[in-house]
Protein backbone atom coordinates (compact mmCIF):
# COMPACT_ATOMS: atom_id res chain seq x y z
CA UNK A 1 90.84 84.50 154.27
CA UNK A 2 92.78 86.71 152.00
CA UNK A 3 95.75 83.67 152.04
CA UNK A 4 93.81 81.25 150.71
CA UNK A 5 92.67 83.10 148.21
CA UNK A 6 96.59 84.08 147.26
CA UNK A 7 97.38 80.58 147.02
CA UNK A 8 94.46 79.48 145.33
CA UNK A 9 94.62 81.84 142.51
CA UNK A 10 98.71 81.34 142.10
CA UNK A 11 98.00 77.53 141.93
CA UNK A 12 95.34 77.53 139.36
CA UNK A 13 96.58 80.48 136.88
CA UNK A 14 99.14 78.50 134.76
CA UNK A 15 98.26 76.91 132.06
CA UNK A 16 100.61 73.77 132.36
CA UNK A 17 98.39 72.39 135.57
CA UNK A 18 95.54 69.50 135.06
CA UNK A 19 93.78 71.83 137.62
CA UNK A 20 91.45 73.88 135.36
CA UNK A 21 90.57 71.08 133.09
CA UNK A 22 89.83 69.08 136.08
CA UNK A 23 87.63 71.38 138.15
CA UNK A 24 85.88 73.41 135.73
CA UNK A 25 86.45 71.25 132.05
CA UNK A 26 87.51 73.81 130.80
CA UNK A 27 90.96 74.63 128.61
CA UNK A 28 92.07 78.54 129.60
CA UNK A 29 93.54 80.10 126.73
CA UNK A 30 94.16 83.66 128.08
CA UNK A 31 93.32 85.06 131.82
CA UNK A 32 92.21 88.59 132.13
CA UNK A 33 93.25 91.22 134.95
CA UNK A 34 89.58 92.75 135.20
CA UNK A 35 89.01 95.75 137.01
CA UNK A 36 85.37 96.25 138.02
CA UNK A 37 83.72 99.11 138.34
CA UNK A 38 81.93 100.94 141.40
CA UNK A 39 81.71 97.10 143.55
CA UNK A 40 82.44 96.68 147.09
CA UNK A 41 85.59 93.78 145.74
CA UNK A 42 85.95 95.24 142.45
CA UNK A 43 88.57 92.37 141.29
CA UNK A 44 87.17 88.96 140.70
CA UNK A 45 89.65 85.92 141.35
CA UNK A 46 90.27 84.67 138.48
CA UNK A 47 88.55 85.26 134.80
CA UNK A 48 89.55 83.52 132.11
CA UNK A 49 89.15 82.54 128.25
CA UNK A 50 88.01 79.68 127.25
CA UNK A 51 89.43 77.29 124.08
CA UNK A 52 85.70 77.99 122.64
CA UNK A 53 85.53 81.40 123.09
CA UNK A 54 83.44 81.97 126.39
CA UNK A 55 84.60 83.84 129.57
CA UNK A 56 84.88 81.81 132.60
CA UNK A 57 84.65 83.31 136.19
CA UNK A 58 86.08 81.38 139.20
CA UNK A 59 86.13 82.44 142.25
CA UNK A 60 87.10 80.13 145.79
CA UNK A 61 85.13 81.03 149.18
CA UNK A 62 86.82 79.28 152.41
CA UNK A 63 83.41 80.09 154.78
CA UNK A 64 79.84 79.68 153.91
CA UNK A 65 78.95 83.19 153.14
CA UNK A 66 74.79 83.90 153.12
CA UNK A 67 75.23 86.80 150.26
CA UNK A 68 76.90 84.63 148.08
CA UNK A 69 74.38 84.65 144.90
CA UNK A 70 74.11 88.29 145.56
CA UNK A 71 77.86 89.16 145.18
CA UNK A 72 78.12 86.46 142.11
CA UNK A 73 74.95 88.20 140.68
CA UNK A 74 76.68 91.81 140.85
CA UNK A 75 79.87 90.09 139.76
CA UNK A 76 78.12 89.18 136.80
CA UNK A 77 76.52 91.89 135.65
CA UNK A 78 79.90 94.22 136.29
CA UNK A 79 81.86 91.71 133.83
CA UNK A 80 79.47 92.57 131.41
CA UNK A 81 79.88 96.20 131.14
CA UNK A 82 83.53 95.87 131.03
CA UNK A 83 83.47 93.11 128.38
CA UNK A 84 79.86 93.49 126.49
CA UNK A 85 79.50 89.44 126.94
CA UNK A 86 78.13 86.87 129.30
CA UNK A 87 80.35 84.41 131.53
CA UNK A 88 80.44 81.02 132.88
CA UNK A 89 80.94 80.81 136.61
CA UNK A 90 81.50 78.68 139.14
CA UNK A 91 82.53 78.77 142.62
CA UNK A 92 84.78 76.40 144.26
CA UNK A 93 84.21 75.80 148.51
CA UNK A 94 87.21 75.06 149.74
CA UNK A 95 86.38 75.18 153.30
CA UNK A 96 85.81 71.85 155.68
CA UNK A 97 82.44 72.70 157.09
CA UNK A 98 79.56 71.01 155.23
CA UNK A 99 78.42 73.85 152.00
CA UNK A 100 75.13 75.66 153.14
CA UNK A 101 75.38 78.44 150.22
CA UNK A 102 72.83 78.23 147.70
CA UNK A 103 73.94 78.28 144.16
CA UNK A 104 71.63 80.71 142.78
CA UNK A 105 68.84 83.14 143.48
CA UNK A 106 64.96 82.72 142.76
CA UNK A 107 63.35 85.71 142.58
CA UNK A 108 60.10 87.58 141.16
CA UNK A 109 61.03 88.38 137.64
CA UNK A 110 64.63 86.78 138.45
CA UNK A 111 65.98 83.54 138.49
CA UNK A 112 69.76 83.09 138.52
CA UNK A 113 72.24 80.56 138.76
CA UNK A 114 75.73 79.65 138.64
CA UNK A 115 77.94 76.70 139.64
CA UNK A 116 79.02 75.72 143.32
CA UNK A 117 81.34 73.29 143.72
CA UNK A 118 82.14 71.12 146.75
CA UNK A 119 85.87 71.10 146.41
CA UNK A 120 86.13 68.23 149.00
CA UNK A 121 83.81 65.96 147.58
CA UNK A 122 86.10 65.66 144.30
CA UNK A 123 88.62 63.18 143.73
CA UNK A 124 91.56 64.22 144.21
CA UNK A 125 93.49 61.36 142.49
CA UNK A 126 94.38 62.87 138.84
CA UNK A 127 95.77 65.99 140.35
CA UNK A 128 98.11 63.79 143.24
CA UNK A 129 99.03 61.39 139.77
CA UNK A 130 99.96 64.79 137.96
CA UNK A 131 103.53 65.41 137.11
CA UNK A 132 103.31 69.47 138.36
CA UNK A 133 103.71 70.33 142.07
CA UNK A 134 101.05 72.93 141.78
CA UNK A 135 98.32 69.89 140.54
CA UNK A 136 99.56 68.01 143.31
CA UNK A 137 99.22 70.56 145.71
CA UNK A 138 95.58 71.35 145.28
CA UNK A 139 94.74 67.38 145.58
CA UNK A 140 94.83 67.95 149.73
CA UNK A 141 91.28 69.76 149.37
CA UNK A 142 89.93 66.96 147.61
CA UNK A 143 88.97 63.46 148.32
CA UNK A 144 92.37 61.12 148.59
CA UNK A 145 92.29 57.04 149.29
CA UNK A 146 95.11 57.92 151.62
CA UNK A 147 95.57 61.19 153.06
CA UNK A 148 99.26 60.08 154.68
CA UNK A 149 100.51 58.30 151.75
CA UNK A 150 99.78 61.42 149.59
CA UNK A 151 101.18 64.21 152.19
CA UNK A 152 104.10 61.74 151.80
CA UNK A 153 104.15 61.81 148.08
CA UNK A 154 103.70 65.86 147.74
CA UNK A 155 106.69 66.28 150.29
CA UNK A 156 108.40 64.09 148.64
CA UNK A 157 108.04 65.71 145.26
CA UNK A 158 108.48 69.57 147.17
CA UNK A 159 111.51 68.42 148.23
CA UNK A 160 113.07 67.72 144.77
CA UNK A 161 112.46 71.15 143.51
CA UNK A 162 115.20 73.89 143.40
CA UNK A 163 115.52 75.89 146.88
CA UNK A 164 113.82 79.19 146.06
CA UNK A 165 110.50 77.42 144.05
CA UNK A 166 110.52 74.52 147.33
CA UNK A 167 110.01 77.04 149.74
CA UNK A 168 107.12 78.90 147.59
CA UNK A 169 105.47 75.58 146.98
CA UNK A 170 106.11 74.01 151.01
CA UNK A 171 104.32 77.26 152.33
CA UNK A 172 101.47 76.85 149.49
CA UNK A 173 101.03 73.53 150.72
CA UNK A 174 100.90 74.04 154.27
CA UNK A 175 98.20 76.97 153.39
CA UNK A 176 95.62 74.51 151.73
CA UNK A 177 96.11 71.78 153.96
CA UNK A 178 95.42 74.48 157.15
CA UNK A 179 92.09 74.01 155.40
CA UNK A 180 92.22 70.46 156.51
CA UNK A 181 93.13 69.54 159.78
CA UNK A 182 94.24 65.68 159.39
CA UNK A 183 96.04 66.48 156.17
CA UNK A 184 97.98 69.27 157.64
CA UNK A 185 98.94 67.44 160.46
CA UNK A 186 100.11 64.30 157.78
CA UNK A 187 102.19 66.93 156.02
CA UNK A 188 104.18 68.54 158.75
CA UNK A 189 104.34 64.76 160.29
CA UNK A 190 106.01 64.23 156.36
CA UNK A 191 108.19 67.23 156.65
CA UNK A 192 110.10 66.46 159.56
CA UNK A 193 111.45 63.22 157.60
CA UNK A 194 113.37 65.09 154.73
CA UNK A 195 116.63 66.22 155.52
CA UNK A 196 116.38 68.30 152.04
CA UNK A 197 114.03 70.48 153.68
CA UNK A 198 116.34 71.96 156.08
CA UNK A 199 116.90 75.07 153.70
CA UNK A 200 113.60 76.43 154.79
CA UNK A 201 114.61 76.44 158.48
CA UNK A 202 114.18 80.26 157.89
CA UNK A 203 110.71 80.33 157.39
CA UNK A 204 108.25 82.12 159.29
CA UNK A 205 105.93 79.13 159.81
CA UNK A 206 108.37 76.27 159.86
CA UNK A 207 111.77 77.59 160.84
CA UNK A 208 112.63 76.60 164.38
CA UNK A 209 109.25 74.07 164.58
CA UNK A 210 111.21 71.33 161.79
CA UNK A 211 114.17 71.88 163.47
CA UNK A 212 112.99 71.31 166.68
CA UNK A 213 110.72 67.93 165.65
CA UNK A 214 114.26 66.76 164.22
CA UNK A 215 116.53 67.49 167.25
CA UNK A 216 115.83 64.52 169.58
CA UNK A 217 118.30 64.61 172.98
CA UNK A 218 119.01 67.88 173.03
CA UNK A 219 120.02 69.14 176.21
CA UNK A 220 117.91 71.13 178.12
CA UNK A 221 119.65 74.07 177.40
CA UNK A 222 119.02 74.20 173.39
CA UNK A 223 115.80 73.11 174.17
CA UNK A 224 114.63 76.24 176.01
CA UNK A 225 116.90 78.59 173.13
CA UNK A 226 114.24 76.26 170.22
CA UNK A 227 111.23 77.20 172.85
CA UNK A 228 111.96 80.83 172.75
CA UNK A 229 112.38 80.90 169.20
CA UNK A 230 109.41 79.50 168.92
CA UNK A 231 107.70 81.91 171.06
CA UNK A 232 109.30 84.73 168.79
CA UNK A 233 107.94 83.27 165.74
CA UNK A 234 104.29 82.63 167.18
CA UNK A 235 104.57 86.02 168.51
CA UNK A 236 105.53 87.54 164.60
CA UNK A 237 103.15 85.04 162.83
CA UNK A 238 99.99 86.45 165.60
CA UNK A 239 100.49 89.70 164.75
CA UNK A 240 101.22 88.99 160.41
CA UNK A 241 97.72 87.92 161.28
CA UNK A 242 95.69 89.61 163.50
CA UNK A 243 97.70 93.29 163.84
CA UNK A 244 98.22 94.58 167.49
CA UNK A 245 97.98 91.45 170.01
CA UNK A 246 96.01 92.04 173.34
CA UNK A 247 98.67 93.10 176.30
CA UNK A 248 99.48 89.74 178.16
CA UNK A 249 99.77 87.62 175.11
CA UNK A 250 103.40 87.42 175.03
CA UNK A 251 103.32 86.23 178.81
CA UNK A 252 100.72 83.84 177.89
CA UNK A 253 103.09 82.05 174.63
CA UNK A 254 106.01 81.87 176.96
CA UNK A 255 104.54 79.80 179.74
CA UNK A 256 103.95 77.16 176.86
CA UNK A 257 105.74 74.45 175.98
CA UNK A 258 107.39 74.25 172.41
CA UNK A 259 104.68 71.34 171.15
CA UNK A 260 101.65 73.78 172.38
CA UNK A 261 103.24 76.63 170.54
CA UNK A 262 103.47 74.95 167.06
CA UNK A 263 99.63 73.91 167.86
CA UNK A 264 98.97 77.64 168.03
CA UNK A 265 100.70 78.35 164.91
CA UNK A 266 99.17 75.78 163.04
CA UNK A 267 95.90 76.38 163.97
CA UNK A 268 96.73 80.20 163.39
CA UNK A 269 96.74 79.67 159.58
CA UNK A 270 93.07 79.12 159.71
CA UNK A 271 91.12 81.04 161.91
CA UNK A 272 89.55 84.03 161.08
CA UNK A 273 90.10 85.83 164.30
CA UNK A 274 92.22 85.59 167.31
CA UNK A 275 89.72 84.11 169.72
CA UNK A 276 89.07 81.58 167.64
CA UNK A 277 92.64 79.84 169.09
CA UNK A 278 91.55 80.28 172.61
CA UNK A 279 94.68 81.61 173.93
C-alpha cells in the first residue's frame, strides 16, 4: 500500500491545491517532518499547522484495518511528547470497499475519537473544477457526475504540462484511479487518444501498452515484438511489486495475449499480494 500512500502525501503537501481546504477545512500554514519515538511506524503521513494555530494529523488507509483507533490513539499520544500540544486528526479511506473501521475507541476510563472520512462519498466536483493538476487528480477518489467525461478532462489537462512534471502527474493518476476500477479503466481508455502523451512511451506501466492500443494494422510481426515487450514489462512491474516471482511465472505471461497482459498490470497496481491476480 506503500504507493498510495507516496502519492497521496505528494498530492496533498502543497499549499497551492484546494485539496486541504476541501477535505479537512483547514488552511496549512507549515507541515512538519515528525519523527516519533519508540512506534512500530514512527512517521505519521502528513502533520501540519493550521492558519489558527492547531496541529492537524492526516493520515490515508487504502484497506479497512481493525487496529485502526489503536494506532491513531498511539499516534496521538507520540505527537504530544514531541510537540507538548494536542492535534486534530482525521483519516481519509481511500479504498473502494464499503469503510468498516470505527472512528474511535470506547473504553473503561477512555473514550477517544478522531475523524474518518469516506473519501468516496465526497464530491469530487471543486477539486475536477480546480485550476492545479494535483486538485484534479485526487477528484477520481471522490464522487464525479461523470466518471468518463472527467478522466477525459484530467488527461486532457496532464497532457498540457511540460514533459518531465506530465509523466510524474500521468503515473500519480493512474495510482489513485488503480483504487477505482471503472475510473482507471476511463483514464487509460483517455490516454490512448492523446498523441502528446507519446513521450511517456518509456514508462514502466504505460510504455509499450499506449503504444500498442494506438498501433491498429500492424503486422503480425510487430505485434508479437509489442507482446513480448509487454511480457518484459509485466515481468519487471511483478517483481517492483512482489520481489522474487514463483518459478513458472514467466512461462505463464508469455502464453498471454498482449490485452490479458495489460489486465495483469493494471490490476497489479492494486493488490496487495500476488495471488490476489490469479495468475
Amino acid at each position: 500500500m506503500q504507493q498510495y500512500d507516496i502519492t497521496m502525501k505528494s498530492l496533498l503537501h502543497d499549499f497551492a491545491t484546494k485539496a486541504i481546504p476541501h477535505l479537512t477545512g483547514a488552511t496549512i500554514v507549515a507541515w512538519r517532518n515528525v519523527e516519533l519515538p519508540q512506534a512500530r511506524n514512527p512517521r505519521v503521513d502528513l502533520l501540519g499547522e493550521t492558519d489558527d494555530g492547531r496541529l492537524l494529523h492526516v493520515e490515508s488507509e487504502v484497506r479497512n484495518t481493525p487496529d485502526l483507533p489503536w494506532r491513531m490513539l498511539g499516534y496521538r499520544v507520540r505527537i504530544h511528547e514531541v510537540e507538548g500540544r494536542d492535534t486534530v486528526q482525521m483519516v481519509f479511506y481511500i479504498g473502494e470497499a464499503p469503510l468498516t473501521m470505527e472512528s474511535g475507541l470506547a473504553l473503561p476510563g477512555l473514550i477517544y475519537r478522531f475523524e474518518l472520512i469516506d473519501v468516496k462519498l465526497l464530491d469530487g466536483r471543486p477539486l475536477l473544477s480546480s485550476a492545479d493538476v494535483r486538485d484534479n487528480i485526487l477528484s477520481v477518489l471522490m464522487r464525479l457526475p461523470d466518471e468518463r467525461s472527467a478522466a477525459r478532462q484530467i488527461v486532457l489537462r496532464i497532457a498540457e504540462l511540460d514533459p518531465d512534471a506530465r509523466a510524474d502527474a500521468l503515473w500519480q493518476l493512474v495510482t489513485l484511479a488503480g483504487l477505482r476500477r471503472k475510473m482507471l479503466q476511463h483514464v487509460l481508455e483517455e490516454v490512448r487518444k492523446v498523441d502528446t502523451l507519446y513521450d511517456i512511451m518509456e514508462h514502466p506501466l504505460f510504455g509499450s501498452l499506449i503504444r500498442k492500443g494506438r498501433e491498429e494494422g500492424r503486422e503480425e510481426g510487430r505485434e508479437e515484438g509489442v507482446r513480448a515487450e509487454a511480457v518484459r514489462l509485466a515481468l519487471r512491474l511483478l517483481t517492483s511489486r512482489f520481489g522474487t516471482l514463483p518459478e513458472g511465472l514467466a512461462g505463464t505471461l508469455e502464453r498471454m495475449t498482449t490485452e490479458k497482459l495489460e489486465d495483469v498490470c493494471i490490476r497489479s497496481t492494486a493488490a496487495e499480494k500476488l495471488d490476489d491476480l490469479n495468475l
